[in-house]
C-alpha atoms as a PDB file:
ATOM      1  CA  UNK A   1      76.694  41.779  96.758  1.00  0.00           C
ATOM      2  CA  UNK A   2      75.910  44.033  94.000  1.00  0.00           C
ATOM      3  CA  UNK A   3      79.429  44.042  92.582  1.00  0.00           C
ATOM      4  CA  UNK A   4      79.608  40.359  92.600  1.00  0.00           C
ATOM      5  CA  UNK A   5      76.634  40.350  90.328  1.00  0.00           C
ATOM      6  CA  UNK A   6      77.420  43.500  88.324  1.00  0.00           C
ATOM      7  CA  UNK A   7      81.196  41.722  87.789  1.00  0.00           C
ATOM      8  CA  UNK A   8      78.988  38.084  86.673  1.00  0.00           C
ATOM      9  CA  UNK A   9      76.734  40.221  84.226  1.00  0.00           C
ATOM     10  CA  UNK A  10      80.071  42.066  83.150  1.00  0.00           C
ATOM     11  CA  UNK A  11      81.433  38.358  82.371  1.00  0.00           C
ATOM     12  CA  UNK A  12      78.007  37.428  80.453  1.00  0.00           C
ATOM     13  CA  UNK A  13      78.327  41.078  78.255  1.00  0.00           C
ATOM     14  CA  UNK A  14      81.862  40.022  77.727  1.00  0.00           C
ATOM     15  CA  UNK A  15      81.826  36.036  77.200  1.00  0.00           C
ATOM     16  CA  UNK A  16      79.059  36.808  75.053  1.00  0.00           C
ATOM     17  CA  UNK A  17      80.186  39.799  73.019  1.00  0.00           C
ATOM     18  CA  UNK A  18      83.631  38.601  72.219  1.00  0.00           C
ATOM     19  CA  UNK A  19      82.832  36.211  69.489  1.00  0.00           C
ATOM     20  CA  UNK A  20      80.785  38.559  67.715  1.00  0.00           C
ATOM     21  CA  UNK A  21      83.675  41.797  68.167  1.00  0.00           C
ATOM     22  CA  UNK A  22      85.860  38.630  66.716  1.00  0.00           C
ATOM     23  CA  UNK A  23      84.381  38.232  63.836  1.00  0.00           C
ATOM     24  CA  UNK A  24      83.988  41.571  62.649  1.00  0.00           C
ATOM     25  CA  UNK A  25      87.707  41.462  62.002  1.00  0.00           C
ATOM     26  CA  UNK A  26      87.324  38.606  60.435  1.00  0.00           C
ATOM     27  CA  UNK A  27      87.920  36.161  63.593  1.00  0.00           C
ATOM     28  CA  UNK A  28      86.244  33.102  63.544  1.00  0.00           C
ATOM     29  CA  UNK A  29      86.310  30.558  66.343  1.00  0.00           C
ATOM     30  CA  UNK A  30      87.311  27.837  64.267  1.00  0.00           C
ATOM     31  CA  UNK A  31      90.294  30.172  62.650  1.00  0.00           C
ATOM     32  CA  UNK A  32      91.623  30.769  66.548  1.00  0.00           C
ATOM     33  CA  UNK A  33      92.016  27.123  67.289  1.00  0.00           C
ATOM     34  CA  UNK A  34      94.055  26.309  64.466  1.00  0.00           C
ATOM     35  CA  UNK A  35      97.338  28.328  64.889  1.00  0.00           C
ATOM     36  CA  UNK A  36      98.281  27.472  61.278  1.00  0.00           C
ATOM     37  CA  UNK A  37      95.328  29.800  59.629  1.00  0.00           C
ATOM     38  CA  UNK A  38      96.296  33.126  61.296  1.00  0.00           C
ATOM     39  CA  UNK A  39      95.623  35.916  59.014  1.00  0.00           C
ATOM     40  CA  UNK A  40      96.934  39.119  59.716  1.00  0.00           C
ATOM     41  CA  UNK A  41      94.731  41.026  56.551  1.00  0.00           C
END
């Protein structure tokens, strides 16, 4: 029981954390849905 939840927090950190590690190399969401603005600077 306490892995399940420790895994769903894990999930949370990540699901949460991901935009944020994104866009300090200059990810944006909007950039990663359109394939045609992928910049590799």
């Amino acid at each position: 029981m306490k892995v399940m939840i420790s895994a769903f927090v894990a999930a949370l950190v990540i699901a949460f954390a991901a935009p944020v590690v994104l866009n300090q190399f200059g990810w944006s969401s909007a950039e990663l849905t359109r394939s045609e603005s992928v910049r590799l600077d």
